[in-house]
PDB file of N, CA and C in Angstrom:
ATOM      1  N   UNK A   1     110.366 -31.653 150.050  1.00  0.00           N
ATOM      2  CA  UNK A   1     111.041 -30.525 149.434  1.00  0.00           C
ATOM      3  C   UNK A   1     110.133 -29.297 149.408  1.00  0.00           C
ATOM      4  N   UNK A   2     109.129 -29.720 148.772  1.00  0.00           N
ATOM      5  CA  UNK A   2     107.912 -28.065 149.092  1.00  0.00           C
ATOM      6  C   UNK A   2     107.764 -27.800 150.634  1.00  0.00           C
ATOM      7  N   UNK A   3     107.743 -28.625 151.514  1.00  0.00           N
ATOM      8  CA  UNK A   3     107.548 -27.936 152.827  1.00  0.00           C
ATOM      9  C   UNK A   3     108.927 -27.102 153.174  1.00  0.00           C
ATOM     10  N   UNK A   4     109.985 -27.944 152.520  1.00  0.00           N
ATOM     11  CA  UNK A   4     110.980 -26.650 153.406  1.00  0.00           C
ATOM     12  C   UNK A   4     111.164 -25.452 152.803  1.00  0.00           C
ATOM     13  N   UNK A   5     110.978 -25.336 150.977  1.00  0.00           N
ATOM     14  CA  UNK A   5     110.775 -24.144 150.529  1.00  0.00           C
ATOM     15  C   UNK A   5     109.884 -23.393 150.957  1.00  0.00           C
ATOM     16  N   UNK A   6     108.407 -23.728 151.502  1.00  0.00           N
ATOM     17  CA  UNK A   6     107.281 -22.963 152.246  1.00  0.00           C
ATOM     18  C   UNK A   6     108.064 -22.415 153.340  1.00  0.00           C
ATOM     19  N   UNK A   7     108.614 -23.141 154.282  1.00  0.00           N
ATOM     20  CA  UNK A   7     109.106 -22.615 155.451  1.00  0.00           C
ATOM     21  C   UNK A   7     110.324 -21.518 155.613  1.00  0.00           C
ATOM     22  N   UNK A   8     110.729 -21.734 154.523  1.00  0.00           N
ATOM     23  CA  UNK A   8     111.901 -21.006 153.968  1.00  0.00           C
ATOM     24  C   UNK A   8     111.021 -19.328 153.661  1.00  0.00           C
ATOM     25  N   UNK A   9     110.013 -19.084 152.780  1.00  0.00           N
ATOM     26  CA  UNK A   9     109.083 -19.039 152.068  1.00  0.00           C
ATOM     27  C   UNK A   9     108.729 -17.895 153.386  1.00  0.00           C
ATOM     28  N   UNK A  10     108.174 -18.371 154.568  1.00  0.00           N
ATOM     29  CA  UNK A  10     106.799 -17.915 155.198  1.00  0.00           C
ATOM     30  C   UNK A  10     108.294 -16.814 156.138  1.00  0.00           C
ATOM     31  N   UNK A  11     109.269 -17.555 156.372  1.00  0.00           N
ATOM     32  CA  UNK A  11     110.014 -16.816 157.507  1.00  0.00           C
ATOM     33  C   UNK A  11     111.182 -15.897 156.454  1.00  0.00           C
ATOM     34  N   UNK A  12     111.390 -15.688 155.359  1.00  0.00           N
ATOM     35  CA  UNK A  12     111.637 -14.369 154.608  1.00  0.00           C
ATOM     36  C   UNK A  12     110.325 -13.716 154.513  1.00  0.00           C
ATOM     37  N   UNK A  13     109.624 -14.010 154.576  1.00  0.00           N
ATOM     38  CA  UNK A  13     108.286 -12.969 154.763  1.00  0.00           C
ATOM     39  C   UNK A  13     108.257 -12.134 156.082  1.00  0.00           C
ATOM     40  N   UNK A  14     108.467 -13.365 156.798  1.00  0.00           N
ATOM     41  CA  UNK A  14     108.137 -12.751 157.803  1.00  0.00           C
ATOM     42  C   UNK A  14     109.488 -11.515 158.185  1.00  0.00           C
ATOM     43  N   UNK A  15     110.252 -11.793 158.145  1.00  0.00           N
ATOM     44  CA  UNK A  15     111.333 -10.922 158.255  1.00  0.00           C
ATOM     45  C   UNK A  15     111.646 -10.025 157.475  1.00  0.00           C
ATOM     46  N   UNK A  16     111.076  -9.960 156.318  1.00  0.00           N
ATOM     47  CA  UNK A  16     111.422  -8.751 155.428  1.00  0.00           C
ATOM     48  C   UNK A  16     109.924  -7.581 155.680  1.00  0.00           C
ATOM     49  N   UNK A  17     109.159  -8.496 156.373  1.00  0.00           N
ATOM     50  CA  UNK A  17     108.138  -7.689 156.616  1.00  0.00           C
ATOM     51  C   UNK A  17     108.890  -6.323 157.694  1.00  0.00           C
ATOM     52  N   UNK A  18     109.350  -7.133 159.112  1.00  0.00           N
ATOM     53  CA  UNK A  18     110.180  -7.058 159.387  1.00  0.00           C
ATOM     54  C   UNK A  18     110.952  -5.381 159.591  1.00  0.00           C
ATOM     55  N   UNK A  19     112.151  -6.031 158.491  1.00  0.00           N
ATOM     56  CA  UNK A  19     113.412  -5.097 158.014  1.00  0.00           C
ATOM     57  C   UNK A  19     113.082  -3.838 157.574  1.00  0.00           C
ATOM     58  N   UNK A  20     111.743  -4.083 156.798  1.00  0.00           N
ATOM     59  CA  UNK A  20     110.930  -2.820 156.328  1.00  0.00           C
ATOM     60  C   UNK A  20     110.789  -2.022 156.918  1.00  0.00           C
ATOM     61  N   UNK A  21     109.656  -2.322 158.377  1.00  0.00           N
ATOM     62  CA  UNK A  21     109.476  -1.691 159.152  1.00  0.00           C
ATOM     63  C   UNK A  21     110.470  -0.859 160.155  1.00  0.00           C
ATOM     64  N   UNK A  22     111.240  -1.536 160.219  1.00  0.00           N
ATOM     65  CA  UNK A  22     112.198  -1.536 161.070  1.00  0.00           C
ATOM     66  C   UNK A  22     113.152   0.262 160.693  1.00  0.00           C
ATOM     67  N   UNK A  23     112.907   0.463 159.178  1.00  0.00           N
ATOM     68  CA  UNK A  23     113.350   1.304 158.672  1.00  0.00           C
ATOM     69  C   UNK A  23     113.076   2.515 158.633  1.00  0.00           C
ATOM     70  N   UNK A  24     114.096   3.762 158.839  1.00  0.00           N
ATOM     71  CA  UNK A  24     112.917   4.901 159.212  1.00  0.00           C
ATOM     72  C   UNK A  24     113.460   5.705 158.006  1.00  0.00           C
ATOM     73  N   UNK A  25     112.129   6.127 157.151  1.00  0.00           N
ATOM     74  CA  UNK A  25     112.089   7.118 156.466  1.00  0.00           C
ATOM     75  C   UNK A  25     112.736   8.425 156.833  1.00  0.00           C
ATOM     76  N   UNK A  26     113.741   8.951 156.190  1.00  0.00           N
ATOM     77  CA  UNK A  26     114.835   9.849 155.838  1.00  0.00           C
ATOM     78  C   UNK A  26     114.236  11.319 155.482  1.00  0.00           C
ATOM     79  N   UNK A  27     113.055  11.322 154.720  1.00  0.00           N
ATOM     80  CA  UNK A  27     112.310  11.580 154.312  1.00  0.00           C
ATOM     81  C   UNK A  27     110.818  12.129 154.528  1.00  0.00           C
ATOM     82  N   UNK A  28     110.376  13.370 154.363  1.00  0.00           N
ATOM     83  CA  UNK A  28     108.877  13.449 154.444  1.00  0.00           C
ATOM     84  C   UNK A  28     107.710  12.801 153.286  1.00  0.00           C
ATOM     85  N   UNK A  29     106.949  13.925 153.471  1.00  0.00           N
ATOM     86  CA  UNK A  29     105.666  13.480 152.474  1.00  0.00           C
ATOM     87  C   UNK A  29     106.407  13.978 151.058  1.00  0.00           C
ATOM     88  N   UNK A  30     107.152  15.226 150.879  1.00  0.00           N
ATOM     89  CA  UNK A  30     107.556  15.430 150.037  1.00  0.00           C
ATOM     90  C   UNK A  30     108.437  14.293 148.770  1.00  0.00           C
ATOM     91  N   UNK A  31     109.043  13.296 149.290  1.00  0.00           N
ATOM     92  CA  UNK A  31     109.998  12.356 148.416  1.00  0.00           C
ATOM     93  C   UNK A  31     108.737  12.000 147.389  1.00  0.00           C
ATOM     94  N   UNK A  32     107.410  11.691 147.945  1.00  0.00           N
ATOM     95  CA  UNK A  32     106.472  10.998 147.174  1.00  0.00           C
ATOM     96  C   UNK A  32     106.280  11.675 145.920  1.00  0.00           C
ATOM     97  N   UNK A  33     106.509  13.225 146.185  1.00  0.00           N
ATOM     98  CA  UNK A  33     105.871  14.340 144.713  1.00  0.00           C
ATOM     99  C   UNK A  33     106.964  14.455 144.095  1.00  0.00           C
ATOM    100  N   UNK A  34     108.227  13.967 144.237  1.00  0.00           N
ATOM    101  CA  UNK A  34     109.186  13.901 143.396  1.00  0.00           C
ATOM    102  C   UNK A  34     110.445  15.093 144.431  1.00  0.00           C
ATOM    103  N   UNK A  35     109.989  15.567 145.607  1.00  0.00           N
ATOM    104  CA  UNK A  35     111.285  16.139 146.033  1.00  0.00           C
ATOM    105  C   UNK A  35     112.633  15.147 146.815  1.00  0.00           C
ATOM    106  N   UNK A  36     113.059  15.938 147.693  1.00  0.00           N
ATOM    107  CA  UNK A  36     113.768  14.694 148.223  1.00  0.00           C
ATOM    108  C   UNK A  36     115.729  15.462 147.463  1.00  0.00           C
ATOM    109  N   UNK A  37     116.281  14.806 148.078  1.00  0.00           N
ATOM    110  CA  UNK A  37     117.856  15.138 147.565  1.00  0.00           C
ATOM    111  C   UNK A  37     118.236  14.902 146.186  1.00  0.00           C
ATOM    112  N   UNK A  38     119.497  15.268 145.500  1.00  0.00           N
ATOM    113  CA  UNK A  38     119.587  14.678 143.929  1.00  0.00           C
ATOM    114  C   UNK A  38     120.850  13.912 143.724  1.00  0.00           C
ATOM    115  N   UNK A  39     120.922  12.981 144.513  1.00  0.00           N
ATOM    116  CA  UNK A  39     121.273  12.163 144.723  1.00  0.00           C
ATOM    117  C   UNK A  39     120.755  11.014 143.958  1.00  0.00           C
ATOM    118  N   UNK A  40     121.410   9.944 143.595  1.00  0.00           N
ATOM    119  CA  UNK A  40     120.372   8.838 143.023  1.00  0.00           C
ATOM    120  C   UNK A  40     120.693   7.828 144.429  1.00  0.00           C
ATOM    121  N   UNK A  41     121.057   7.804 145.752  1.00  0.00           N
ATOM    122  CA  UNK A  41     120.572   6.623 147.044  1.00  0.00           C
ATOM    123  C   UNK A  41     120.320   7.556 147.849  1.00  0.00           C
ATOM    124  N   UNK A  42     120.542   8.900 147.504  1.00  0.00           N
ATOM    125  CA  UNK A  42     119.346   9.882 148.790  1.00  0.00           C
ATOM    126  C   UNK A  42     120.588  10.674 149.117  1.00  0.00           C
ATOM    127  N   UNK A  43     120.318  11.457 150.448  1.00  0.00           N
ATOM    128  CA  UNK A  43     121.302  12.170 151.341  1.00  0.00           C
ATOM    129  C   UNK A  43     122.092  11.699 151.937  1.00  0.00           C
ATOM    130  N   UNK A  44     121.624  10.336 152.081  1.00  0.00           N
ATOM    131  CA  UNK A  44     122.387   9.131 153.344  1.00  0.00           C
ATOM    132  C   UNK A  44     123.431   8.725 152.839  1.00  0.00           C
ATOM    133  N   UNK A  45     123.008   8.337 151.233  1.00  0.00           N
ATOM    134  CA  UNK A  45     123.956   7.141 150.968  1.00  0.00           C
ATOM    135  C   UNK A  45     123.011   5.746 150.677  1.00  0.00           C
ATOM    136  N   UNK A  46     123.766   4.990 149.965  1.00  0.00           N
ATOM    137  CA  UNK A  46     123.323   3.495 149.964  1.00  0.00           C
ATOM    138  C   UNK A  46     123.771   2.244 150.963  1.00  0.00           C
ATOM    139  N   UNK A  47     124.558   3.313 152.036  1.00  0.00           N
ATOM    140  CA  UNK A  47     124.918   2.003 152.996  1.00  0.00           C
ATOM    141  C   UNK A  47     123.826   1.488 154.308  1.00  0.00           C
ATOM    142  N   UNK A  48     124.351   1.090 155.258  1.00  0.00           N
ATOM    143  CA  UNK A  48     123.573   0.666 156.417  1.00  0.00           C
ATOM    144  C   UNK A  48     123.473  -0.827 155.734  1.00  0.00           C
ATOM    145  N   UNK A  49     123.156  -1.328 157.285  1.00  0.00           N
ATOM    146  CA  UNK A  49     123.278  -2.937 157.308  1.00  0.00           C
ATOM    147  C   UNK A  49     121.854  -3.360 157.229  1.00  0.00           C
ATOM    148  N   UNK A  50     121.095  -2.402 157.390  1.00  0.00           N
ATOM    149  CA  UNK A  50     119.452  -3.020 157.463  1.00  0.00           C
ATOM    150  C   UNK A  50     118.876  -2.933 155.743  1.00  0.00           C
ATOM    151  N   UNK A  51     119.754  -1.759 154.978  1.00  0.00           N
ATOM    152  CA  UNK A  51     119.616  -2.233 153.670  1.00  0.00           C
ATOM    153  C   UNK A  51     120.043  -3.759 153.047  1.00  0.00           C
ATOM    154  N   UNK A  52     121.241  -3.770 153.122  1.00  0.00           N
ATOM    155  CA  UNK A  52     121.635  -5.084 152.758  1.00  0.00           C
ATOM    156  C   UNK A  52     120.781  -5.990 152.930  1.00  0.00           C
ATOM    157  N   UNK A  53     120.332  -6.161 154.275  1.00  0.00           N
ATOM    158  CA  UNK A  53     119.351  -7.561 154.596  1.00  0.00           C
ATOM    159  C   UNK A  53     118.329  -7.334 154.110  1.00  0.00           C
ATOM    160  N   UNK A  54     117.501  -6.256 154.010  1.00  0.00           N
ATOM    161  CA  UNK A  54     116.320  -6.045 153.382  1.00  0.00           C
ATOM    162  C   UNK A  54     116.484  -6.549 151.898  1.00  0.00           C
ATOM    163  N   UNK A  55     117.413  -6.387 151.068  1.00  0.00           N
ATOM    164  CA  UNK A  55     117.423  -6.369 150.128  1.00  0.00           C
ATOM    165  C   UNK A  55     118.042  -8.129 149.840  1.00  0.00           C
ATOM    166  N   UNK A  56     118.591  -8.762 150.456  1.00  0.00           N
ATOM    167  CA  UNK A  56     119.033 -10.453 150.991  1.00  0.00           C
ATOM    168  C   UNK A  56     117.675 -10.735 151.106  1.00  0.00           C
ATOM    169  N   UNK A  57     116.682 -10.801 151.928  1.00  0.00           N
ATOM    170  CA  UNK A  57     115.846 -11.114 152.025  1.00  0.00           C
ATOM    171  C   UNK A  57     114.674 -10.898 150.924  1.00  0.00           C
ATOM    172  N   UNK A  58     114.795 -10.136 150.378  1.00  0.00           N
ATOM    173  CA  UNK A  58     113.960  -9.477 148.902  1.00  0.00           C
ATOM    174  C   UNK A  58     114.280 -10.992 147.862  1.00  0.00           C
ATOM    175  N   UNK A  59     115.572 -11.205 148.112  1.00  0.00           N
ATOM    176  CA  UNK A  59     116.210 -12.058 147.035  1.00  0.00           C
ATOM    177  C   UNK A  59     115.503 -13.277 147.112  1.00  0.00           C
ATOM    178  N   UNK A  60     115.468 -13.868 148.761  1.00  0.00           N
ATOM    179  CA  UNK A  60     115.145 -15.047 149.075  1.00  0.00           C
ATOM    180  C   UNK A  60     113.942 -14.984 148.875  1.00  0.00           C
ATOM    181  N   UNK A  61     113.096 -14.165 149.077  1.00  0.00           N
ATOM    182  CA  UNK A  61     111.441 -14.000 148.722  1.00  0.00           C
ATOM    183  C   UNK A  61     111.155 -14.670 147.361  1.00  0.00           C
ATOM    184  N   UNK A  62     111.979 -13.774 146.409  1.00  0.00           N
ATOM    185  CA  UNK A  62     111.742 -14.252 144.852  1.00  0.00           C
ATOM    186  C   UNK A  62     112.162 -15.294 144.955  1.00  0.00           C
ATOM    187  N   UNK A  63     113.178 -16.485 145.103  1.00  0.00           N
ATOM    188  CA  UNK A  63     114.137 -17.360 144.861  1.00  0.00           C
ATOM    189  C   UNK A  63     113.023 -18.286 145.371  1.00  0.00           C
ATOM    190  N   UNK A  64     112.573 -18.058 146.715  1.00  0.00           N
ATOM    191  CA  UNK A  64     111.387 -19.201 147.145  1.00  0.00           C
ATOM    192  C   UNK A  64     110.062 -19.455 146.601  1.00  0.00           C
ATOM    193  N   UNK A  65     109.510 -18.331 146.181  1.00  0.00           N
ATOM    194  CA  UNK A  65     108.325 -18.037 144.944  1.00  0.00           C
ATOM    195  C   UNK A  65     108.549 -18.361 143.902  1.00  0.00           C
ATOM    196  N   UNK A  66     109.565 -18.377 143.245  1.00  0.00           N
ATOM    197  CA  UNK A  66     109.760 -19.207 141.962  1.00  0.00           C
ATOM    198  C   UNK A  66     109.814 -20.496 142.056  1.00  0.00           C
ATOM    199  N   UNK A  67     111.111 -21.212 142.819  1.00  0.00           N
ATOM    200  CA  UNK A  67     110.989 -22.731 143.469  1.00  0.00           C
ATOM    201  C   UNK A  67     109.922 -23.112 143.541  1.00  0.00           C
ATOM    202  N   UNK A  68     108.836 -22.454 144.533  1.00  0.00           N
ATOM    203  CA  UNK A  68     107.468 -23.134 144.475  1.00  0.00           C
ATOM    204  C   UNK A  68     106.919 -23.401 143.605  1.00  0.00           C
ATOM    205  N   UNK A  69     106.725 -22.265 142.691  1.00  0.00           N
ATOM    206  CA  UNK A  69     106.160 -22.010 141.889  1.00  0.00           C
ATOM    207  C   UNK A  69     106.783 -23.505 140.613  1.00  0.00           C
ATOM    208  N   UNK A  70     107.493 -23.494 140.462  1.00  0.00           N
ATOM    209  CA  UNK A  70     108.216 -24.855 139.637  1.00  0.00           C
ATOM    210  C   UNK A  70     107.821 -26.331 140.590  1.00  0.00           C
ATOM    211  N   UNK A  71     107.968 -26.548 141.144  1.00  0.00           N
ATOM    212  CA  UNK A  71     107.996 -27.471 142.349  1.00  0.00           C
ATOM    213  C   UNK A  71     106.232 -27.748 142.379  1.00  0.00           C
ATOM    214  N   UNK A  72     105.663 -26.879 142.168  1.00  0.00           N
ATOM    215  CA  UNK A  72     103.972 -27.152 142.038  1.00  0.00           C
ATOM    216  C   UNK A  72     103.366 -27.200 140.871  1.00  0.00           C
ATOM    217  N   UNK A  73     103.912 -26.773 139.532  1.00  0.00           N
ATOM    218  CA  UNK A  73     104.311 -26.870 138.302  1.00  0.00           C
ATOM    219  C   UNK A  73     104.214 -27.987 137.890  1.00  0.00           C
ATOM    220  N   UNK A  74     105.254 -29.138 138.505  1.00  0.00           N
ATOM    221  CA  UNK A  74     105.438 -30.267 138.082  1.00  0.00           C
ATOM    222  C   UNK A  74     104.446 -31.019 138.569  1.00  0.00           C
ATOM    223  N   UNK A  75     104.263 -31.373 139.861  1.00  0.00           N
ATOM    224  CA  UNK A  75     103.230 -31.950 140.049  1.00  0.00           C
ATOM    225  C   UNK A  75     101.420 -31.436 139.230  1.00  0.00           C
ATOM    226  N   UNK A  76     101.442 -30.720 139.388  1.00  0.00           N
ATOM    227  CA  UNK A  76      99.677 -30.362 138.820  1.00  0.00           C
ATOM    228  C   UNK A  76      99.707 -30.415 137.584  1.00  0.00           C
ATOM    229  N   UNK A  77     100.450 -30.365 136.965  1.00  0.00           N
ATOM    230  CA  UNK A  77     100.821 -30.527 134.715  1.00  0.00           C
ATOM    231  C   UNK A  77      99.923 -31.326 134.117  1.00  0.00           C
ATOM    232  N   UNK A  78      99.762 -32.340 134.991  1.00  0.00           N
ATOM    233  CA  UNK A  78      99.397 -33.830 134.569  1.00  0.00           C
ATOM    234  C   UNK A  78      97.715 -34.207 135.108  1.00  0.00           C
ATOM    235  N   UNK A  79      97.176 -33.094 136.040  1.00  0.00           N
ATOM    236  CA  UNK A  79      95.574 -33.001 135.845  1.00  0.00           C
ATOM    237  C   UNK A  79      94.854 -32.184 134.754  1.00  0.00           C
ATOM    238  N   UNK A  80      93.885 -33.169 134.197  1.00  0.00           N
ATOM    239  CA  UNK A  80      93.140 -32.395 133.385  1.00  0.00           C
ATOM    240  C   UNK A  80      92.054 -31.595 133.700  1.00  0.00           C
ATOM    241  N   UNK A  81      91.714 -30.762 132.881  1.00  0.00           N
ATOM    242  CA  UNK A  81      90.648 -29.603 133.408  1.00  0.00           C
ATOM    243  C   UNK A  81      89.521 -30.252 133.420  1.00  0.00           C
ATOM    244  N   UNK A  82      88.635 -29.500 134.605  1.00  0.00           N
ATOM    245  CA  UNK A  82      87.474 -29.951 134.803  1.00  0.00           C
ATOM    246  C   UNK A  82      86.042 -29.534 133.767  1.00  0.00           C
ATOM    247  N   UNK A  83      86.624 -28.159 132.801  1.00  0.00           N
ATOM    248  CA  UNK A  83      85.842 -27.757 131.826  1.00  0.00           C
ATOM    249  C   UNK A  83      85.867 -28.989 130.586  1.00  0.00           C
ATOM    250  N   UNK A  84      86.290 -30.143 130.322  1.00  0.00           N
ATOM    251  CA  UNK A  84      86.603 -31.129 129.504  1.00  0.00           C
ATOM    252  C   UNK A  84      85.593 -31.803 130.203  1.00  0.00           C
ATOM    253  N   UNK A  85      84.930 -32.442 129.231  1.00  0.00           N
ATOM    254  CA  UNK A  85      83.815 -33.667 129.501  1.00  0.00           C
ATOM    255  C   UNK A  85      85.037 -34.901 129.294  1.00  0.00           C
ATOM    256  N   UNK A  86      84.049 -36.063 129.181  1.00  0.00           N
ATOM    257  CA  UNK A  86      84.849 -37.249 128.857  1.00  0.00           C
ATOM    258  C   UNK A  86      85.376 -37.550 127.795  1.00  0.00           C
ATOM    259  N   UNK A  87      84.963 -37.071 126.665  1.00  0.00           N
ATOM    260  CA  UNK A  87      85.459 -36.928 125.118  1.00  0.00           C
ATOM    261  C   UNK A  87      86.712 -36.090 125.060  1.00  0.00           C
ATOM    262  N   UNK A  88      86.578 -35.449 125.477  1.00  0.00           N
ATOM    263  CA  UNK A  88      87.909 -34.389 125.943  1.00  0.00           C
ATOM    264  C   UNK A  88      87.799 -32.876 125.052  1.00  0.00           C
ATOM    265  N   UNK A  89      86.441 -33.011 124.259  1.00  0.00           N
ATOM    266  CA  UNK A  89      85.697 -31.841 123.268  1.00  0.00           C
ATOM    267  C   UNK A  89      84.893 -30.618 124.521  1.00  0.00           C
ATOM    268  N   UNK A  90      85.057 -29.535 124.424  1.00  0.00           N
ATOM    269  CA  UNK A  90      84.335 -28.806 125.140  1.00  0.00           C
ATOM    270  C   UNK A  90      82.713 -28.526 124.803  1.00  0.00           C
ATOM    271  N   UNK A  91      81.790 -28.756 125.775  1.00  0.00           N
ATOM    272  CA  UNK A  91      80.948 -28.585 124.954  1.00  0.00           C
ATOM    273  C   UNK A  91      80.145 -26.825 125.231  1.00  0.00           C
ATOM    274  N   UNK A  92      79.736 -26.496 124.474  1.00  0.00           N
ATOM    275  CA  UNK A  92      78.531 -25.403 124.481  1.00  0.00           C
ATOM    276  C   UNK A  92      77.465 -25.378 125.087  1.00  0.00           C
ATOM    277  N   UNK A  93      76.910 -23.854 125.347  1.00  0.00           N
ATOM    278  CA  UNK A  93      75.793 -24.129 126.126  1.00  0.00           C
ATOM    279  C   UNK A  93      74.541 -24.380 124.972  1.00  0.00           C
ATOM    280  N   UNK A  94      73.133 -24.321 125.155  1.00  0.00           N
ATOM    281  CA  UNK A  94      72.165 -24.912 124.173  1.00  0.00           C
ATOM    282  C   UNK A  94      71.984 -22.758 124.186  1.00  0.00           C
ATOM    283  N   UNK A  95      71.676 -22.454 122.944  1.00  0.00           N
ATOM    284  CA  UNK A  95      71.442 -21.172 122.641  1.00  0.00           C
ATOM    285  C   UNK A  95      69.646 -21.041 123.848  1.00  0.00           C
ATOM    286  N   UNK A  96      70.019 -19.639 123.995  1.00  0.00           N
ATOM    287  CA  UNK A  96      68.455 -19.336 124.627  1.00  0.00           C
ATOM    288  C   UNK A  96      67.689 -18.644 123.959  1.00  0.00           C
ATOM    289  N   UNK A  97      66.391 -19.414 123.969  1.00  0.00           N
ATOM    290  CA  UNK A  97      65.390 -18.902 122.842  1.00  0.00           C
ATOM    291  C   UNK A  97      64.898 -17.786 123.628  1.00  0.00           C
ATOM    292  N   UNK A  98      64.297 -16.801 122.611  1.00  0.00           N
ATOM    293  CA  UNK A  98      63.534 -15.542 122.768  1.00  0.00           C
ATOM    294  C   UNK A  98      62.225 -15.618 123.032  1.00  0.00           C
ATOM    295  N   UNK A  99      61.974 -15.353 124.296  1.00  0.00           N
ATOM    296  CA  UNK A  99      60.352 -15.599 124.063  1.00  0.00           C
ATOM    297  C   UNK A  99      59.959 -14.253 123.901  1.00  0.00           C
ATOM    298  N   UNK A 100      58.801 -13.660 123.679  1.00  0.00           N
ATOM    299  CA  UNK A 100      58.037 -12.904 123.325  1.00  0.00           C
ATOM    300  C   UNK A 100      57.022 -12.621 124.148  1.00  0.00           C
ATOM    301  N   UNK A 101      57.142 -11.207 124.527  1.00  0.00           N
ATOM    302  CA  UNK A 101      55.745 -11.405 125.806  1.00  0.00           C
ATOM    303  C   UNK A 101      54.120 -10.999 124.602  1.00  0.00           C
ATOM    304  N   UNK A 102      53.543 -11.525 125.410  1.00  0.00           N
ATOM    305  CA  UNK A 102      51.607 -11.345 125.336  1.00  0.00           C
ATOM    306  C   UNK A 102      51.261 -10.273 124.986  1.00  0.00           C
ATOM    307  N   UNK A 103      50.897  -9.618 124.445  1.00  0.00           N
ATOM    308  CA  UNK A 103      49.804  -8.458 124.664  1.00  0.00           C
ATOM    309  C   UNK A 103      50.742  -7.355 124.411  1.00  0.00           C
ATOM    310  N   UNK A 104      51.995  -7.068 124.112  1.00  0.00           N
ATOM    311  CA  UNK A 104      52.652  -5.820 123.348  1.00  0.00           C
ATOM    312  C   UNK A 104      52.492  -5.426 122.198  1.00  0.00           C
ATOM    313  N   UNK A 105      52.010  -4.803 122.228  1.00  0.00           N
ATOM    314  CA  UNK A 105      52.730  -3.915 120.869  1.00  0.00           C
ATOM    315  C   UNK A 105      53.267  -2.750 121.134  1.00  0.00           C
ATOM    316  N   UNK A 106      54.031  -2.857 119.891  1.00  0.00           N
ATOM    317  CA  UNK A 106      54.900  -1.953 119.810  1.00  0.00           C
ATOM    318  C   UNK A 106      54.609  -0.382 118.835  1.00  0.00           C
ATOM    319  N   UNK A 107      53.357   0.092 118.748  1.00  0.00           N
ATOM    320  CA  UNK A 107      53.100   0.963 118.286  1.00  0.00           C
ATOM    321  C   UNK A 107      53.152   2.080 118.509  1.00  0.00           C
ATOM    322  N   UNK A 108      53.449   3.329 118.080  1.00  0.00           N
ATOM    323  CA  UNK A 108      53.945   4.443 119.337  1.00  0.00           C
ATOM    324  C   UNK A 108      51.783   5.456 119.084  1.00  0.00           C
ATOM    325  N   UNK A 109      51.914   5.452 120.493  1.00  0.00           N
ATOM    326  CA  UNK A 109      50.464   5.510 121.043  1.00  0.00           C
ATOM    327  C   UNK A 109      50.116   7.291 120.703  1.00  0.00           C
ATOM    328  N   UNK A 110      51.105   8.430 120.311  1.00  0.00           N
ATOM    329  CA  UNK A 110      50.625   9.230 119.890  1.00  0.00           C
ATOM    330  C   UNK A 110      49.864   9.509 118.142  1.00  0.00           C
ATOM    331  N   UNK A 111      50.909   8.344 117.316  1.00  0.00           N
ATOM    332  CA  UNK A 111      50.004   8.579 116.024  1.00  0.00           C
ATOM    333  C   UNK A 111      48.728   8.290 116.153  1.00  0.00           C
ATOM    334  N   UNK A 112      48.142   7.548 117.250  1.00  0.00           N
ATOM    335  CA  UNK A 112      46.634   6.849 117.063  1.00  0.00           C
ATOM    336  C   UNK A 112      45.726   7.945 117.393  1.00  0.00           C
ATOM    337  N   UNK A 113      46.298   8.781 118.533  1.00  0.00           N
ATOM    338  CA  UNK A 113      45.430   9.529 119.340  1.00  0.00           C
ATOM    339  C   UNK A 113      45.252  10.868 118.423  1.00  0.00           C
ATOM    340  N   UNK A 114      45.981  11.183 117.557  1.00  0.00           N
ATOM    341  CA  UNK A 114      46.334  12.483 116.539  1.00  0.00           C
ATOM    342  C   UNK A 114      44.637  12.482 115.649  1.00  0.00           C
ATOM    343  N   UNK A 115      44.360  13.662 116.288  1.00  0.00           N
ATOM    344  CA  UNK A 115      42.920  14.331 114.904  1.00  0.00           C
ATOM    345  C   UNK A 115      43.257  13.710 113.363  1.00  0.00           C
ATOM    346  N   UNK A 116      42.936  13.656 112.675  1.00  0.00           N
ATOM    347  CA  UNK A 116      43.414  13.911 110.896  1.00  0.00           C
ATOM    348  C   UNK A 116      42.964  15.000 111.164  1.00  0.00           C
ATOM    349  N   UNK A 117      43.822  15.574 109.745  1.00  0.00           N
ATOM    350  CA  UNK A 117      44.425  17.041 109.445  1.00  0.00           C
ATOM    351  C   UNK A 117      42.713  17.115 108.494  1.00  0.00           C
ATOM    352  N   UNK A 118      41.787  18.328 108.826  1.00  0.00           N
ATOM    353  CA  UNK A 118      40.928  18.702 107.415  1.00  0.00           C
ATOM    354  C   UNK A 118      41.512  19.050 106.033  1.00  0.00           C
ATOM    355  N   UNK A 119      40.208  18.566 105.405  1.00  0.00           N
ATOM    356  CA  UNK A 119      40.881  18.309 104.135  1.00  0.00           C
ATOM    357  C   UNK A 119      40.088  19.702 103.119  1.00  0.00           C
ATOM    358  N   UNK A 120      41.619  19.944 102.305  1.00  0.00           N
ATOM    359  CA  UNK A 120      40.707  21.430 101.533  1.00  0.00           C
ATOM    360  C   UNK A 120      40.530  21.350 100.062  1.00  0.00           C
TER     361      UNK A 120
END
């Protein structure tokens, strides 16, 4: 059953890839910035037969992506994660200690070098 939904699956892909192409923009660069006709399906219209299928095939895209998607669902439900030890408790990492380097300090090196002020 998953192989024929895949196959189902790979060749609406492939064909709506397709239908897409196949389609010629009506349209310049302008539709993108919001011009274009005021129309809500354009100047054309909403007909033509290469819409329809484009949009048939849109359907079958989703319809086969979900199927799978359920269909692989069921089977994998029932493995457990590999982040689970054998207890089935997650465990933590061990905290990382701070080391401290050698020979710093942290003193700021102009108060040392400063004259004292004379005294009156």
């Amino acid at each position: 059953m998953e192989t024929l939904v895949v196959v189902i699956h790979v060749l609406a892909c492939v064909f709506l890839i397709v239908a897409v192409l196949l389609q010629s923009g009506q349209e310049g660069m302008g539709v993108i910035f919001g011009g274009g006709s005021g129309s809500v399906f354009g100047s054309t219209g909403a007909g033509g037969l290469l819409v329809k299928v484009t949009s048939v095939l849109a359907a079958v895209f989703l319809l086969t992506s979900l199927g799978y998607n359920l269909l692989i669902n069921k089977r994998v439900s029932h493995v457990e994660s590999i982040m689970l030890d054998s207890s089935g408790a997650v465990t933590a990492p061990a905290p990382a200690q701070e080391k401290k380097p050698e020979g710093v300090t942290f003193e700021d090196p102009k108060a040392a070098q400063q004259p004292e002020a004379p005294k009156q």
